[in-house]
N, C-alpha and C. Protein backbone atom coordinates (compact mmCIF):
# COMPACT_ATOMS: atom_id res chain seq x y z
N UNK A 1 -46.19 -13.87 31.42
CA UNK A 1 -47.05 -13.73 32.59
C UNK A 1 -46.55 -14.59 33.75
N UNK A 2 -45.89 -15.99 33.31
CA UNK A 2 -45.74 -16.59 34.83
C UNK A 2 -44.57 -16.37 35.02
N UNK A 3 -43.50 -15.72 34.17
CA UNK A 3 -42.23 -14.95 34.73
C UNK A 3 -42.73 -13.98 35.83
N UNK A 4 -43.66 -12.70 35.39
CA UNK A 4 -43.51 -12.09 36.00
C UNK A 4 -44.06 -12.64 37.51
N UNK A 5 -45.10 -13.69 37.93
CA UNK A 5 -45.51 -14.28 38.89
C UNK A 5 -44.33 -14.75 40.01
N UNK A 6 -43.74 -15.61 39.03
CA UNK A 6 -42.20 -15.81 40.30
C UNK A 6 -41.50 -14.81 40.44
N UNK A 7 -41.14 -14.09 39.46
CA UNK A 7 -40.29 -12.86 40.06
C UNK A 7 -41.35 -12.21 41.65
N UNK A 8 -42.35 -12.00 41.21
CA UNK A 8 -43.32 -11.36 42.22
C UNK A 8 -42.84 -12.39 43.54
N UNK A 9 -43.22 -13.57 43.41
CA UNK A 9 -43.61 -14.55 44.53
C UNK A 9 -41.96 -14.62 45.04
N UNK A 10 -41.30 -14.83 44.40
CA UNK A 10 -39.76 -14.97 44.81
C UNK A 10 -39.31 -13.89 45.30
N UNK A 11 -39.97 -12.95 45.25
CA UNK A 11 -39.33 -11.39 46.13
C UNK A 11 -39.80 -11.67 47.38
N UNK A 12 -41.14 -11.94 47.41
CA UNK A 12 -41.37 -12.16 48.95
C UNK A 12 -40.88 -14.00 49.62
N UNK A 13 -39.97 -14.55 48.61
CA UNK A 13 -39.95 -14.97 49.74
C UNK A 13 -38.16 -14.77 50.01
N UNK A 14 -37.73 -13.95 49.08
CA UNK A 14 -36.03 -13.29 49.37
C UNK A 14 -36.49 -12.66 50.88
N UNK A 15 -37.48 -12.08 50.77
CA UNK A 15 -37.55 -10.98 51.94
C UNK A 15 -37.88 -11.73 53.26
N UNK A 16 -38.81 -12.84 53.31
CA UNK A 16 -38.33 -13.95 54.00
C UNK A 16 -37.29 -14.37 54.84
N UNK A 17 -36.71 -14.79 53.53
CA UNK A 17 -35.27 -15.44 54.11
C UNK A 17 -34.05 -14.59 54.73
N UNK A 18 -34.58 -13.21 54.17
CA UNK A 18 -33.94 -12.18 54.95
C UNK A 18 -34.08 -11.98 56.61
N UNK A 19 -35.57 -11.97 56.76
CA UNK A 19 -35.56 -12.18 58.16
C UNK A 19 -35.37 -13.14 59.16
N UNK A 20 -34.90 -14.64 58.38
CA UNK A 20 -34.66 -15.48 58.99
C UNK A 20 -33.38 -14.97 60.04
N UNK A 21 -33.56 -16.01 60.94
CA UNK A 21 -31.96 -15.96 61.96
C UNK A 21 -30.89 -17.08 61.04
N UNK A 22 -29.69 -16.85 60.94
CA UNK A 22 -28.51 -17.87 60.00
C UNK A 22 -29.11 -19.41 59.87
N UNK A 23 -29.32 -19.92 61.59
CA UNK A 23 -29.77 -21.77 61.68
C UNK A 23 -30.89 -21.46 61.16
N UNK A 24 -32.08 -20.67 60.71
CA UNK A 24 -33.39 -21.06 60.10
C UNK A 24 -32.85 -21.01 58.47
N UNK A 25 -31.92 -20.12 58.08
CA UNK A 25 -31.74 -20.32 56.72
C UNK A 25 -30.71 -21.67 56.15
N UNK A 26 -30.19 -21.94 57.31
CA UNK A 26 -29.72 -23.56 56.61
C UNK A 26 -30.15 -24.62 56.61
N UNK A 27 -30.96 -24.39 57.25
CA UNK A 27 -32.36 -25.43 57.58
C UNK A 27 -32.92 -25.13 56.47
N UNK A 28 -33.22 -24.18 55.84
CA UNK A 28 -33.89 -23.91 54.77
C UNK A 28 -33.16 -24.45 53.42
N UNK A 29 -32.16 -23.76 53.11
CA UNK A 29 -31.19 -23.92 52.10
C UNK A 29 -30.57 -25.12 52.08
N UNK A 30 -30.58 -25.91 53.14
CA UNK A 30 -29.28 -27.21 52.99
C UNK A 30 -30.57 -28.07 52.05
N UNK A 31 -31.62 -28.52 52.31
CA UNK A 31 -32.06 -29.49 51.38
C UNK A 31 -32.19 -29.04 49.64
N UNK A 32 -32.18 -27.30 49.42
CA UNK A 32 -31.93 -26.88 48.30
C UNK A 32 -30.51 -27.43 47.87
N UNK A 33 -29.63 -26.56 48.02
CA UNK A 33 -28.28 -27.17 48.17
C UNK A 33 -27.94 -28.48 47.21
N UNK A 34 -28.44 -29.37 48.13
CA UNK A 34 -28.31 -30.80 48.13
C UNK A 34 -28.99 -31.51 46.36
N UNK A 35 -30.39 -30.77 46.66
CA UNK A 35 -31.12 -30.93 44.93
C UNK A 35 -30.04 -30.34 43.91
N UNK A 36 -29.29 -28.91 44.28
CA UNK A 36 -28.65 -28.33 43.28
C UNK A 36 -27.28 -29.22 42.89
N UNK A 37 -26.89 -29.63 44.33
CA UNK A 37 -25.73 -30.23 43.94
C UNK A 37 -25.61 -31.19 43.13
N UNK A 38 -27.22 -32.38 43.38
CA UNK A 38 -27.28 -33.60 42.24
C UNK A 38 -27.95 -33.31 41.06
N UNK A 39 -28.09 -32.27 40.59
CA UNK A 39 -28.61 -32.05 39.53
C UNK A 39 -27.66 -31.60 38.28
N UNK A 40 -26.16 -31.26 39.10
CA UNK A 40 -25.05 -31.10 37.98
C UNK A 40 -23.62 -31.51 38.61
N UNK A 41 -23.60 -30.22 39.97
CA UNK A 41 -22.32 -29.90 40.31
C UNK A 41 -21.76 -31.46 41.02
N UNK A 42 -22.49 -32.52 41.67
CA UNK A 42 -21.83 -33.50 42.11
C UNK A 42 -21.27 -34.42 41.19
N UNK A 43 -21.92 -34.34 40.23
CA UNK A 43 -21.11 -35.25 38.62
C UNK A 43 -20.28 -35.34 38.45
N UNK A 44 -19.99 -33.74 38.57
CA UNK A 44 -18.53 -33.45 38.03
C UNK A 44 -17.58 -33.70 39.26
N UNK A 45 -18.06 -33.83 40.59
CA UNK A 45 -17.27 -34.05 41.44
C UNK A 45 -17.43 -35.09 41.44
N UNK A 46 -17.64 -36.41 40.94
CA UNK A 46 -17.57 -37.56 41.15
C UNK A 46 -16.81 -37.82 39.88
N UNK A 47 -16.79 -37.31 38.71
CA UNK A 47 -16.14 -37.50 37.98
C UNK A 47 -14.10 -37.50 38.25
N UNK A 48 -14.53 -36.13 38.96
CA UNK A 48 -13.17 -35.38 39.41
C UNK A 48 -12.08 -36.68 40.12
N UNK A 49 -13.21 -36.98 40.90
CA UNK A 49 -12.34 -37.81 42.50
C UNK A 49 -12.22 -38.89 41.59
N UNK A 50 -12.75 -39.87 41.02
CA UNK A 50 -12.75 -41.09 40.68
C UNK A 50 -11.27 -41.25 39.93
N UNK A 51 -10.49 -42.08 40.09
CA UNK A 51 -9.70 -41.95 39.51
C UNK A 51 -7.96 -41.42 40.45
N UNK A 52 -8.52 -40.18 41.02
CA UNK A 52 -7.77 -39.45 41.52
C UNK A 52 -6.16 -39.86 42.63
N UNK A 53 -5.10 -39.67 42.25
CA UNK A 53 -4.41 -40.37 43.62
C UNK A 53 -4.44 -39.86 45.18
N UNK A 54 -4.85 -38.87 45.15
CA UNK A 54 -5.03 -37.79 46.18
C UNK A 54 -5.50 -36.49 46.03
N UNK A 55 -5.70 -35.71 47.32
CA UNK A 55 -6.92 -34.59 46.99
C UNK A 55 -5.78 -33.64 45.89
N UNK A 56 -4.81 -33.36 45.84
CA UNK A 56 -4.22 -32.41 45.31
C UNK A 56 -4.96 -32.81 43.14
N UNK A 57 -4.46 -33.61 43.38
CA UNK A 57 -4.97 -34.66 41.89
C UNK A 57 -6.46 -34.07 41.87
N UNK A 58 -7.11 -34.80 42.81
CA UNK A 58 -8.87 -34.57 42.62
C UNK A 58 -9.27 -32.87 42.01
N UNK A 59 -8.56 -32.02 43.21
CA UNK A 59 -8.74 -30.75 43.29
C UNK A 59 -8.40 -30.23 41.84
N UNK A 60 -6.98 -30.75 41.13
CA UNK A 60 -6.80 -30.27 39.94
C UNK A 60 -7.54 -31.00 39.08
N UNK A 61 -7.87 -31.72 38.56
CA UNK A 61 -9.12 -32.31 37.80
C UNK A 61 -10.06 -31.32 38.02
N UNK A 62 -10.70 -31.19 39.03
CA UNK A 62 -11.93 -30.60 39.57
C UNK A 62 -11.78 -29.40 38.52
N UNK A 63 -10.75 -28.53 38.73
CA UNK A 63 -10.33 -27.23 38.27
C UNK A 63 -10.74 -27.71 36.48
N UNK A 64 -9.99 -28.67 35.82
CA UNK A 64 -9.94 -28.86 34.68
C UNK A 64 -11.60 -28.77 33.87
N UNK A 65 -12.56 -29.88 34.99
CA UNK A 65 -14.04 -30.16 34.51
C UNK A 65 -14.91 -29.06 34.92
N UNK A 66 -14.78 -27.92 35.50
CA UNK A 66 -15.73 -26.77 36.11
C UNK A 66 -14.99 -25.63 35.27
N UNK A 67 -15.21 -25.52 34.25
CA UNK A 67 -15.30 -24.48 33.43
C UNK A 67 -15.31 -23.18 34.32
N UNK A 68 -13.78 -22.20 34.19
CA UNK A 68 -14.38 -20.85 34.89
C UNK A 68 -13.29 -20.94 36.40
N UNK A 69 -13.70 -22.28 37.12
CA UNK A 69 -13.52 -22.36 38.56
C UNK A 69 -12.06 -22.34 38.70
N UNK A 70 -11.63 -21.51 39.73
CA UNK A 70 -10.17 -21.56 39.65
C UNK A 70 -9.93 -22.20 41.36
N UNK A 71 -8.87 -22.57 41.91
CA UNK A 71 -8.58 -23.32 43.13
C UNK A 71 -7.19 -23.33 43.27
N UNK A 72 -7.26 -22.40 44.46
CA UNK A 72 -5.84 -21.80 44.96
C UNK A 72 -5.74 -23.12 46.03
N UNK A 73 -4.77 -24.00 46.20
CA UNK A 73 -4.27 -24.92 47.41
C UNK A 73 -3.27 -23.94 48.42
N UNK A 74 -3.58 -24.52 49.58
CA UNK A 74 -3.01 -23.36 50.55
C UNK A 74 -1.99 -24.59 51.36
N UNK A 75 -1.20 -23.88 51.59
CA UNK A 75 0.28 -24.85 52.36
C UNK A 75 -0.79 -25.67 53.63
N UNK A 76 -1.58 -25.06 53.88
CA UNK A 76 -2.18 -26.04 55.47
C UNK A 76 -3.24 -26.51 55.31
N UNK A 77 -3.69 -27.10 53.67
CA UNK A 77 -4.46 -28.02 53.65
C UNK A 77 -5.54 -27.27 52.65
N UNK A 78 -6.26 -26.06 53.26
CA UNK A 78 -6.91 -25.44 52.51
C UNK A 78 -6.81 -24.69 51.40
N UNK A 79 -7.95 -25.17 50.95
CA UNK A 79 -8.11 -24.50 49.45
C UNK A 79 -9.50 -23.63 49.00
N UNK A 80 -8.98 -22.41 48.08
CA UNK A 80 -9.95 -21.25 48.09
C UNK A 80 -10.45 -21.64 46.61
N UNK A 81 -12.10 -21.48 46.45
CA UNK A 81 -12.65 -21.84 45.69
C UNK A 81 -13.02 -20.23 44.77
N UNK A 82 -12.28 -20.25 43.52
CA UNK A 82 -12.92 -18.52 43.15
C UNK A 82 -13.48 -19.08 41.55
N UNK A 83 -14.94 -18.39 41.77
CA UNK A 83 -15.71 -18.36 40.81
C UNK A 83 -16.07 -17.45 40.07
N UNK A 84 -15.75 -17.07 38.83
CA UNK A 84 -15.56 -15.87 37.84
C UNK A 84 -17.15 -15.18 38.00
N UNK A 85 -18.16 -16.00 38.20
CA UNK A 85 -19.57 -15.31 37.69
C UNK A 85 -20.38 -15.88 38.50
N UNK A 86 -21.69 -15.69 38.90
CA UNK A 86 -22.85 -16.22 40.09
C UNK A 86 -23.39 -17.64 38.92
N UNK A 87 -23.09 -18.77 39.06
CA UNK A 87 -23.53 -19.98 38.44
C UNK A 87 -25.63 -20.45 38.68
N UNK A 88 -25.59 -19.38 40.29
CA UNK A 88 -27.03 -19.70 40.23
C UNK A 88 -28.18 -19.57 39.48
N UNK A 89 -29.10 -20.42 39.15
CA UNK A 89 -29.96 -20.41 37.98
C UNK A 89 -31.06 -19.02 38.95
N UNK A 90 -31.18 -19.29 39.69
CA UNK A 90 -32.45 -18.20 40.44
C UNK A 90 -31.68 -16.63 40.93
N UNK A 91 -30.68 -16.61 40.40
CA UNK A 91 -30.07 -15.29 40.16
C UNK A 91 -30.22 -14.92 38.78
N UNK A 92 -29.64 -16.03 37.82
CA UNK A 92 -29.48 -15.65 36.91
C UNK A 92 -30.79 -15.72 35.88
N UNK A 93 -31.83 -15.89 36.34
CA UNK A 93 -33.14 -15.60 35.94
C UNK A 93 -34.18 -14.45 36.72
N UNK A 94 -33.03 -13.66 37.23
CA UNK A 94 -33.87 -12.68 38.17
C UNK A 94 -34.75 -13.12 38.98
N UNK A 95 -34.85 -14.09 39.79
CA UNK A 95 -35.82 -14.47 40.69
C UNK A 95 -35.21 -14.25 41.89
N UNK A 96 -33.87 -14.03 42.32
CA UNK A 96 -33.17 -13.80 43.50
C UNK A 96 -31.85 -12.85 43.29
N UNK A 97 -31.50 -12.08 44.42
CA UNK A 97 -30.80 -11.14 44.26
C UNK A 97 -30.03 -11.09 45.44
N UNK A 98 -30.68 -10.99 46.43
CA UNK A 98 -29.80 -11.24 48.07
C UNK A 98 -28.92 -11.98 47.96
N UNK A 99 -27.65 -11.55 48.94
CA UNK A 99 -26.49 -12.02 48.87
C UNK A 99 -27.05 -13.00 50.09
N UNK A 100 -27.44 -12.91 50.90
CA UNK A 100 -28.03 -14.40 51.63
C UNK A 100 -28.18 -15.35 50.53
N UNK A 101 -28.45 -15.37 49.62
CA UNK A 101 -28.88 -16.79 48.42
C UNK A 101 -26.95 -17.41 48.82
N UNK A 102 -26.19 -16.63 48.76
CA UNK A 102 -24.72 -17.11 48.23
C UNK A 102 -24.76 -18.24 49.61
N UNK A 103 -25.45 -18.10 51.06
CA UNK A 103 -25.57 -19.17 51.82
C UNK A 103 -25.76 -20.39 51.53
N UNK A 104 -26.53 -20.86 50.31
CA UNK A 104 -26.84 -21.66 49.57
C UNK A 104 -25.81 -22.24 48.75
N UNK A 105 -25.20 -21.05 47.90
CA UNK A 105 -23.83 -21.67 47.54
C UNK A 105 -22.93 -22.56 48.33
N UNK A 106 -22.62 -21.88 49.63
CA UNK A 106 -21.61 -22.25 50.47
C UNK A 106 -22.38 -23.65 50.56
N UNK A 107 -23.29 -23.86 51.08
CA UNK A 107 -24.10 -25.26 51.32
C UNK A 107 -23.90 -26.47 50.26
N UNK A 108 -23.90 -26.25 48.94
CA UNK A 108 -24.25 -26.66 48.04
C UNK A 108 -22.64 -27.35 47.83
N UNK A 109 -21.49 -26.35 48.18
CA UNK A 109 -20.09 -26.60 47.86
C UNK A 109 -20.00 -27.58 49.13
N UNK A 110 -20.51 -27.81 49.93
CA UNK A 110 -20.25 -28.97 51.03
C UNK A 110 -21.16 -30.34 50.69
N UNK A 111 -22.10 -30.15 50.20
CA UNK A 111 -22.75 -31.26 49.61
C UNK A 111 -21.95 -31.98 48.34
N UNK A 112 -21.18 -30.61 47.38
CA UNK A 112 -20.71 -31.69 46.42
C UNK A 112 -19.37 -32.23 46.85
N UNK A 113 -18.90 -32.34 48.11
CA UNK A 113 -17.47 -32.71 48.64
C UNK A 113 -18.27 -33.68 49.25
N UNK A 114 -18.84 -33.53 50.30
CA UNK A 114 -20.12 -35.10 51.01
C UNK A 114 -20.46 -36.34 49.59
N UNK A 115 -20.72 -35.62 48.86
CA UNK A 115 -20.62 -36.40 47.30
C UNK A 115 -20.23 -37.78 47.37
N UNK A 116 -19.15 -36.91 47.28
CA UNK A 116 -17.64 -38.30 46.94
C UNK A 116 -16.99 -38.59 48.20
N UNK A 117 -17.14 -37.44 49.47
CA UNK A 117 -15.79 -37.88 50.51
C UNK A 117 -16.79 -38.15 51.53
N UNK A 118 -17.83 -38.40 51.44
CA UNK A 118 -18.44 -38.57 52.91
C UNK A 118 -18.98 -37.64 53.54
N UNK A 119 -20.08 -37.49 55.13
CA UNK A 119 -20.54 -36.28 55.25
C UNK A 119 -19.53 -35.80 56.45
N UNK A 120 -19.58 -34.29 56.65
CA UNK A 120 -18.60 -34.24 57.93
C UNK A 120 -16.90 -33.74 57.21
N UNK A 121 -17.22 -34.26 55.85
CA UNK A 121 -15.62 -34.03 55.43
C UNK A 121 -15.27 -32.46 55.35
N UNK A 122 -16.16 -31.71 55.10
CA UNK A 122 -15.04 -30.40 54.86
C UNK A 122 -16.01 -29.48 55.56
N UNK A 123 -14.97 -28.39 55.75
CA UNK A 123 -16.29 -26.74 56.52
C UNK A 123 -15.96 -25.64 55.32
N UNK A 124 -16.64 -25.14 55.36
CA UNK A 124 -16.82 -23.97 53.62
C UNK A 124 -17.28 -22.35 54.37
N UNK A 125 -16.85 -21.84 54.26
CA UNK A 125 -16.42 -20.66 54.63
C UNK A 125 -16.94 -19.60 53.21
N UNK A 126 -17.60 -18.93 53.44
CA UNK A 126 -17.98 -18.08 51.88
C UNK A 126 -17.06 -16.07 52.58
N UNK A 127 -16.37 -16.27 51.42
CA UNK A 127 -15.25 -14.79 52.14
C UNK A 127 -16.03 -13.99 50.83
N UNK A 128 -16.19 -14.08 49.76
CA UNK A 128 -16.75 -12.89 49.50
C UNK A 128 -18.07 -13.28 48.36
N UNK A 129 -18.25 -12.74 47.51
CA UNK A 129 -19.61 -13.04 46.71
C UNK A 129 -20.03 -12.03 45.43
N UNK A 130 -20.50 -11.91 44.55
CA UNK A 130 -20.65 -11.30 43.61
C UNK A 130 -21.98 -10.56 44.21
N UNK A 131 -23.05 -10.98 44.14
CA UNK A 131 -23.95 -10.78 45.00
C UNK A 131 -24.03 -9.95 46.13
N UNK A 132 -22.74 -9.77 46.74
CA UNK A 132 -22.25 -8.85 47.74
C UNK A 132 -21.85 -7.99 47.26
N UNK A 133 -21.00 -7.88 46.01
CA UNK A 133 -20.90 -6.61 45.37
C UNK A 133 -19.13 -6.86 44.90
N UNK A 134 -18.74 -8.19 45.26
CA UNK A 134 -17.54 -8.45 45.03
C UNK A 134 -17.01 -8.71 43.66
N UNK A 135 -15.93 -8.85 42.63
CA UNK A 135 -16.21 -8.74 41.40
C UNK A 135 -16.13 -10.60 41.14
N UNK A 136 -16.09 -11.58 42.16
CA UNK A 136 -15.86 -12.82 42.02
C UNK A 136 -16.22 -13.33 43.50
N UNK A 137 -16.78 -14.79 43.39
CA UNK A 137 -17.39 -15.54 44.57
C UNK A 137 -16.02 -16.15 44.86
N UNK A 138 -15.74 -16.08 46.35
CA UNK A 138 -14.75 -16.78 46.73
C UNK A 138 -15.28 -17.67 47.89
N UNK A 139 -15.20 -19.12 47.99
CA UNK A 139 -15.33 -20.00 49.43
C UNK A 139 -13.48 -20.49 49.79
N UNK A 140 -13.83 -20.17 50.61
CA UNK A 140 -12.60 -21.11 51.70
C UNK A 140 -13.15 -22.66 51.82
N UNK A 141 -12.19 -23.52 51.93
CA UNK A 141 -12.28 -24.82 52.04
C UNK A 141 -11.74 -25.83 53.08
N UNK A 142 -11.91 -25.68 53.90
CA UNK A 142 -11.15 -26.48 55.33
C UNK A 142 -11.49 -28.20 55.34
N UNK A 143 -10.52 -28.92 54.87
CA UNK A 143 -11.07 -30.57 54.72
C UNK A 143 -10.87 -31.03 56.36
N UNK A 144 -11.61 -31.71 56.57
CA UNK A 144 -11.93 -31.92 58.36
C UNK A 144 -11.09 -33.97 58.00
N UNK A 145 -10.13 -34.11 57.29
CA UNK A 145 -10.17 -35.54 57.40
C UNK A 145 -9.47 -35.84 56.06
């Protein structure tokens, strides 16, 4: 019974966030984000960096402790983040379905780099999404520093 309640309540508020304009949904999503990120994914990025001699090091660690996550390094700094499957718990409990949620992702992948490197350090770029209909989530990674 209270499955089916959030599924209910969580549709309207997908439909919501649908009508938001982009700045009302990161306003929305960045303090989600931020909970999601310390609740697992920054661990492992603190795990990753600690230690590390440089980002190339960090980045491959990173790859080693995120089960799944693969990370292409690009000759000019950037690096593409590709994720085999949607990791979100409110997807993957049917409570969300919109590929707007993957905004959240992108958010969430800048919080766990703010983590360890400070805020301001990187811009995250989301190029495609499962959720979108893609067969794998891909972010771009631009380190600002």
């Amino acid at each position: 019974m209270e499955n089916d309640f959030l599924k209910i309540w969580f549709g309207g508020f997908e439909q919501a966030v649908q009508e938001m304009k982009p700045a009302q949904r990161d306003d929305l999503f960045r303090p989600c984000a931020k909970a999601c990120s310390d609740s697992y994914p920054a661990l492992m990025f603190a795990e990753a960096y600690a230690g590390a001699a440089d980002r190339g090091e960090f980045l491959d660690r990173l790859q080693i402790l995120m089960k799944g996550l693969s990370i292409e390094k690009k000759d000019d700094g950037r690096a593409i983040f590709s994720y085999p499957c949607c990791y979100c718990d409110l997807y993957n409990m049917g409570y969300l379905s919109s590929p707007i949620l993957c905004e959240c992702s992108r958010l969430n992948l800048i919080a766990n780099f703010e983590s360890v490197m400070g805020k301001g350090c990187v811009e995250v770029t989301l190029l495609q999404s499962i959720l979108g209909g893609a067969e794998s989530c891909e972010l771009e990674v631009r380190f600002l520093r």
